[in-house]
N, C-alpha and C. Protein backbone atom coordinates (compact mmCIF):
# COMPACT_ATOMS: atom_id res chain seq x y z
N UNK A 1 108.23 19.22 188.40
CA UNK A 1 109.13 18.77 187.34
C UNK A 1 108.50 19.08 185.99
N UNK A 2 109.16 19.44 185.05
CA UNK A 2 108.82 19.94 184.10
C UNK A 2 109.03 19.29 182.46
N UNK A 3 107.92 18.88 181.71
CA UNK A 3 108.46 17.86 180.59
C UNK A 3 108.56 18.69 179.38
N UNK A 4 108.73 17.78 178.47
CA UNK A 4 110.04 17.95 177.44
C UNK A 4 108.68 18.45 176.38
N UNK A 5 109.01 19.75 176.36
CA UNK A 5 107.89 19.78 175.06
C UNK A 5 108.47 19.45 173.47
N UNK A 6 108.48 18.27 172.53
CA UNK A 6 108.87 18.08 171.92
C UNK A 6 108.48 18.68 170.46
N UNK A 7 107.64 19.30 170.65
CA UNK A 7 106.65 20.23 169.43
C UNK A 7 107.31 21.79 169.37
N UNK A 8 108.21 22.22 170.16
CA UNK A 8 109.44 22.87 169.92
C UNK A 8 110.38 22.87 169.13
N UNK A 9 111.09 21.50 169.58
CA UNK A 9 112.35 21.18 168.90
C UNK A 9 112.57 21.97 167.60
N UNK A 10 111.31 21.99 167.01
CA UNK A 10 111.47 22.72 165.14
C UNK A 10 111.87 23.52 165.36
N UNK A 11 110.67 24.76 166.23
CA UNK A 11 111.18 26.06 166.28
C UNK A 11 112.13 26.57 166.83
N UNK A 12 112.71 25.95 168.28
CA UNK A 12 114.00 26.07 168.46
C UNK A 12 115.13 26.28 167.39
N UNK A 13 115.22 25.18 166.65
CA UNK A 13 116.05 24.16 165.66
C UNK A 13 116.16 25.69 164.85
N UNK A 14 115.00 26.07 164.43
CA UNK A 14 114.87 27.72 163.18
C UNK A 14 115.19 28.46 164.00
N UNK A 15 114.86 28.68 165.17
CA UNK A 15 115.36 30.06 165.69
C UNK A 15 116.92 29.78 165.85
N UNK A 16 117.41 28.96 166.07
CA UNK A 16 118.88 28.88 165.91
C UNK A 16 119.89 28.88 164.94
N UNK A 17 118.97 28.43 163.85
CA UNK A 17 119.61 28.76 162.29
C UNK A 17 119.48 29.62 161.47
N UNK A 18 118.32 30.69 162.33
CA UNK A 18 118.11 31.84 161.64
C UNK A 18 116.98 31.52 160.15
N UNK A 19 116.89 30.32 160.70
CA UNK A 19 115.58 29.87 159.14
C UNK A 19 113.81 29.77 159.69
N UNK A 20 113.27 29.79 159.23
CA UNK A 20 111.93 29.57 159.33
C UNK A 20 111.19 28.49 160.50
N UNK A 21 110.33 28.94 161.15
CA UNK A 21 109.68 28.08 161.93
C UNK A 21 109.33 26.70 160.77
N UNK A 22 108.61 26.51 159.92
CA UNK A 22 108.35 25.58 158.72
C UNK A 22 109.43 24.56 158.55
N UNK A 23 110.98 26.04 158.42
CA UNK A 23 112.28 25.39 157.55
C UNK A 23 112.73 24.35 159.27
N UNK A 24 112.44 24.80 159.61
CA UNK A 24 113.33 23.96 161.73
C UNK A 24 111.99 22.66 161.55
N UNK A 25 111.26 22.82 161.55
CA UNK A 25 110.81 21.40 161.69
C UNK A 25 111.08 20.55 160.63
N UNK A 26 110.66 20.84 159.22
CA UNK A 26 111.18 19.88 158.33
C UNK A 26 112.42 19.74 158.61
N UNK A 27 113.44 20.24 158.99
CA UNK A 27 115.16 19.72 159.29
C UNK A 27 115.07 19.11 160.46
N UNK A 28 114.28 19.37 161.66
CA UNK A 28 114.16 18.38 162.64
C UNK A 28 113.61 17.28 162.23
N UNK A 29 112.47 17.23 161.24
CA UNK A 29 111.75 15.78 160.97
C UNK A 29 112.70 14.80 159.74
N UNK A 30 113.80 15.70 159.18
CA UNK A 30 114.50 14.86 158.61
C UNK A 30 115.92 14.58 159.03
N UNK A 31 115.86 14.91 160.05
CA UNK A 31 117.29 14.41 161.27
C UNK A 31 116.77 13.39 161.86
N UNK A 32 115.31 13.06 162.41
CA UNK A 32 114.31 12.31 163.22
C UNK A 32 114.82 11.22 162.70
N UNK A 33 113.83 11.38 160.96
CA UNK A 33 113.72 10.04 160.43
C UNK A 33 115.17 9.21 160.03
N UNK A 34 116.00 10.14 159.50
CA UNK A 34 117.25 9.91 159.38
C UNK A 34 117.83 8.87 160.79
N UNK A 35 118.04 9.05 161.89
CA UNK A 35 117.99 8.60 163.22
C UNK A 35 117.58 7.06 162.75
N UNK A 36 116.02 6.87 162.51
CA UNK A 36 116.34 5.36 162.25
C UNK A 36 116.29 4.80 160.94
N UNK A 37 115.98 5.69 159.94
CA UNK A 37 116.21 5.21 158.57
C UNK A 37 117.81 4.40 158.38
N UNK A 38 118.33 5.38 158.67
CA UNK A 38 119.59 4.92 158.80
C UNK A 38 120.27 3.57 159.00
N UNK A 39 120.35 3.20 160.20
CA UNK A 39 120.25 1.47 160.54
C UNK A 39 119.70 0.64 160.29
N UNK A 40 118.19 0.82 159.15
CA UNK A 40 117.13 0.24 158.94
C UNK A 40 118.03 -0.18 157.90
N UNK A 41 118.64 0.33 156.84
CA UNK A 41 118.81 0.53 156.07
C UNK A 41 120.73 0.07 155.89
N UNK A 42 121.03 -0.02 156.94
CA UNK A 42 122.39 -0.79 156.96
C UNK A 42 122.11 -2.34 157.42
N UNK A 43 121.37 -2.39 158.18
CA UNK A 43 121.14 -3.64 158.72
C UNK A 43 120.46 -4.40 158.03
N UNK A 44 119.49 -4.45 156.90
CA UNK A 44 118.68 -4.37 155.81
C UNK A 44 119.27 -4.86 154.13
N UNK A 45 120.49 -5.34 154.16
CA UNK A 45 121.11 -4.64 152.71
C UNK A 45 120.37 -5.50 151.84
N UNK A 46 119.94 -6.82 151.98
CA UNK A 46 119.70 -7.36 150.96
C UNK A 46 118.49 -6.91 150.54
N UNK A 47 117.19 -6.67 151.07
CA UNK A 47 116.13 -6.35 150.87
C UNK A 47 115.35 -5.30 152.09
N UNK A 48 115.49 -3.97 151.52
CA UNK A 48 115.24 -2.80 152.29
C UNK A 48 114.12 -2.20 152.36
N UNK A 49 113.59 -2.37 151.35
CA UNK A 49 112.12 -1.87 150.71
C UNK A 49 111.31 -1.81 151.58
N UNK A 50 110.75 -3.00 151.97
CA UNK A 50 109.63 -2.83 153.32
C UNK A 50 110.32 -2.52 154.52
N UNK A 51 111.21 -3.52 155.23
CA UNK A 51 111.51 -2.50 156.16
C UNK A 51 111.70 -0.80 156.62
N UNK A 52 112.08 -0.53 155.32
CA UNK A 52 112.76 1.13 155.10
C UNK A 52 111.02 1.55 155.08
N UNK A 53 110.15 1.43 154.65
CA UNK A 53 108.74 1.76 154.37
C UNK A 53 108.33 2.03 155.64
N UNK A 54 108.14 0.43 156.26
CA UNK A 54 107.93 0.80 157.53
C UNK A 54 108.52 2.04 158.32
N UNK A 55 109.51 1.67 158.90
CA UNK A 55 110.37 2.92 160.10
C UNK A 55 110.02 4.03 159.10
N UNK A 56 110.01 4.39 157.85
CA UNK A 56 109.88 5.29 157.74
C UNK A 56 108.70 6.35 157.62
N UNK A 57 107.12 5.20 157.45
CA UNK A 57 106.49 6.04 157.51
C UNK A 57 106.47 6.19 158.94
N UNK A 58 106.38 4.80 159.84
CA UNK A 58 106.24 5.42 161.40
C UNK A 58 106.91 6.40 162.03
N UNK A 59 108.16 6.74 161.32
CA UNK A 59 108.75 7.94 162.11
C UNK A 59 108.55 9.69 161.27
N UNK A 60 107.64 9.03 160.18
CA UNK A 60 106.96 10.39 159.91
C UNK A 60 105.42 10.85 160.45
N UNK A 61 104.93 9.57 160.81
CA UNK A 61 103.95 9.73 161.24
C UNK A 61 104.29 10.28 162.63
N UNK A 62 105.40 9.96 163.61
CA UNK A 62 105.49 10.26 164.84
C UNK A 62 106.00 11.90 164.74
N UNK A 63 106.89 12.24 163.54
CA UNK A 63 107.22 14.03 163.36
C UNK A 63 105.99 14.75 163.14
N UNK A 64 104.69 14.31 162.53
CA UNK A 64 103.50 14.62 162.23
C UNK A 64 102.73 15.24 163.50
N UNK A 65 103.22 13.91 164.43
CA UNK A 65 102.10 14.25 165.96
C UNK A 65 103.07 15.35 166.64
N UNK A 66 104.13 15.27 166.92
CA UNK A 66 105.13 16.36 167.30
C UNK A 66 104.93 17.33 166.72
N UNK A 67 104.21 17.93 165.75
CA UNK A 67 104.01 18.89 165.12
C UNK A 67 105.60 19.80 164.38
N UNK A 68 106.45 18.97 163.88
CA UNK A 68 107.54 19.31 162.84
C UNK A 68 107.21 19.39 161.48
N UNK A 69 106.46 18.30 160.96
CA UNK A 69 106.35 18.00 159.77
C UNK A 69 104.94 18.47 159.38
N UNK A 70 104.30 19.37 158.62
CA UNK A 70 102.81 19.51 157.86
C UNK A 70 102.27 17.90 157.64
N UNK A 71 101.18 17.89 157.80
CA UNK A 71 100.02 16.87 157.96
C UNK A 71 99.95 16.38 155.92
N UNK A 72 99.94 18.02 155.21
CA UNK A 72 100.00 17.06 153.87
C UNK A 72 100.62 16.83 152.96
N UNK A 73 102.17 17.04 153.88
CA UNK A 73 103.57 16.13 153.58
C UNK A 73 102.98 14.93 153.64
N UNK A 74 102.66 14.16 154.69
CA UNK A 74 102.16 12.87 155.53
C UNK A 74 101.54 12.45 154.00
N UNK A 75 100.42 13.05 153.82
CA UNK A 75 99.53 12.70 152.92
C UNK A 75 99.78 12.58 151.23
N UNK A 76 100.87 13.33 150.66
CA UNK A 76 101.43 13.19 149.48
C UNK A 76 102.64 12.36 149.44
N UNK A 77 102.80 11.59 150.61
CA UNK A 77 103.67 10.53 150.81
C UNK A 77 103.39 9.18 150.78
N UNK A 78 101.99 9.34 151.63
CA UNK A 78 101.00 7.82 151.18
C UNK A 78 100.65 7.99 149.85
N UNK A 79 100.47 8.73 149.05
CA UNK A 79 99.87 8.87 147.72
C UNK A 79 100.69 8.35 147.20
N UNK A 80 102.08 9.14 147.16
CA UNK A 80 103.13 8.48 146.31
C UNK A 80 103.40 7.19 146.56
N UNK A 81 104.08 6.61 147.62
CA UNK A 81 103.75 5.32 148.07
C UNK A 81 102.91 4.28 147.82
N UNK A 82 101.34 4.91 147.27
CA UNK A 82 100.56 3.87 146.94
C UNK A 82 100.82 3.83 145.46
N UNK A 83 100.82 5.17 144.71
CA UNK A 83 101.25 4.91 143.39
C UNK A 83 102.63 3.97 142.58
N UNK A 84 103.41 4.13 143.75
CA UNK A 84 104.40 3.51 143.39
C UNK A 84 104.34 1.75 143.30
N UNK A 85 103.39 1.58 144.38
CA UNK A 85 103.70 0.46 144.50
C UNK A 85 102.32 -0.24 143.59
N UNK A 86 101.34 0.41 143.25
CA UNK A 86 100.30 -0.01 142.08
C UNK A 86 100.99 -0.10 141.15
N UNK A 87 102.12 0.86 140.57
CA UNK A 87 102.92 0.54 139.19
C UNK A 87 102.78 1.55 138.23
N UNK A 88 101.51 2.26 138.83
CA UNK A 88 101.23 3.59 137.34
C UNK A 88 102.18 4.42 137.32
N UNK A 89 102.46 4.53 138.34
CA UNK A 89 103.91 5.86 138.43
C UNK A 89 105.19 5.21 137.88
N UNK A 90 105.14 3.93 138.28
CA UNK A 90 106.43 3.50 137.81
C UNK A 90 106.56 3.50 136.00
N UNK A 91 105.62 2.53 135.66
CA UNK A 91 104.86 2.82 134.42
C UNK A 91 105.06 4.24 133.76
N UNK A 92 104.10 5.24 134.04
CA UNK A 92 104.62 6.98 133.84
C UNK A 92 105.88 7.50 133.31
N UNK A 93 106.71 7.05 134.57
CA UNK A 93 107.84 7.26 134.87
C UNK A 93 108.74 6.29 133.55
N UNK A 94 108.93 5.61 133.59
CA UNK A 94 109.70 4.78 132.63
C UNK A 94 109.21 4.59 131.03
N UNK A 95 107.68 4.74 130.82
CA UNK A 95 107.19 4.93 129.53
C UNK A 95 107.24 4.00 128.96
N UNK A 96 106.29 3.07 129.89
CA UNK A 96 106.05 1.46 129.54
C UNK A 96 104.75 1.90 129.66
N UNK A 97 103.71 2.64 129.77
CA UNK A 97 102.42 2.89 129.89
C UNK A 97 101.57 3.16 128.86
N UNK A 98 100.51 2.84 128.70
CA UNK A 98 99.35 3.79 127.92
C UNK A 98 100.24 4.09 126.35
N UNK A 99 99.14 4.75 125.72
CA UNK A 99 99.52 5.22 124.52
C UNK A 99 99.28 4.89 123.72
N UNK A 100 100.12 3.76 123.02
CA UNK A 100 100.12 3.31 121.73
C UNK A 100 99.88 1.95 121.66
């Protein structure tokens, strides 16, 4: 009996759309996460934030081991994530920071 190699799916996914081995996994890893972002995120309405955090890094971390998603996607995602939630980015971003 023969198992499911799931570290395919990408390249399948590109060879069928005529796009890139790279371009099939990132569209598989964002169909993945989509899958449970989704309900996280309906079921969730009043306060989504952490939950949505959660499922979502775990189901990027799980496209990571499947080999769909590059390793330092993964990693400029915790970055952002941590920045965001320290405040400097938000700060940055809105131009409540530094300066004057």
């Amino acid at each position: 009996m023969a198992g499911i190699d799931f570290g395919q799916f990408g390249h399948q996914l590109g060879l069928q759309l005529n796009i890139g081995d790279t371009a099939g996994g990132v569209l598989m890893s964002l169909i993945f996460m989509a899958l449970f972002l989704f309900p996280v995120l309906f079921l969730c309405r009043k306060s989504p934030v952490i939950p949505a955090m959660f499922t979502g890094i775990g189901s990027l971390v799980a496209c990571v081991l499947f080999g769909w998603m590059p390793a330092w996607v993964m990693l400029l995602v915790f970055i952002s994530v941590a920045l965001l939630f320290s405040g400097a980015a938000r700060d940055l971003i809105t131009g409540r920071g530094g300066g004057n």
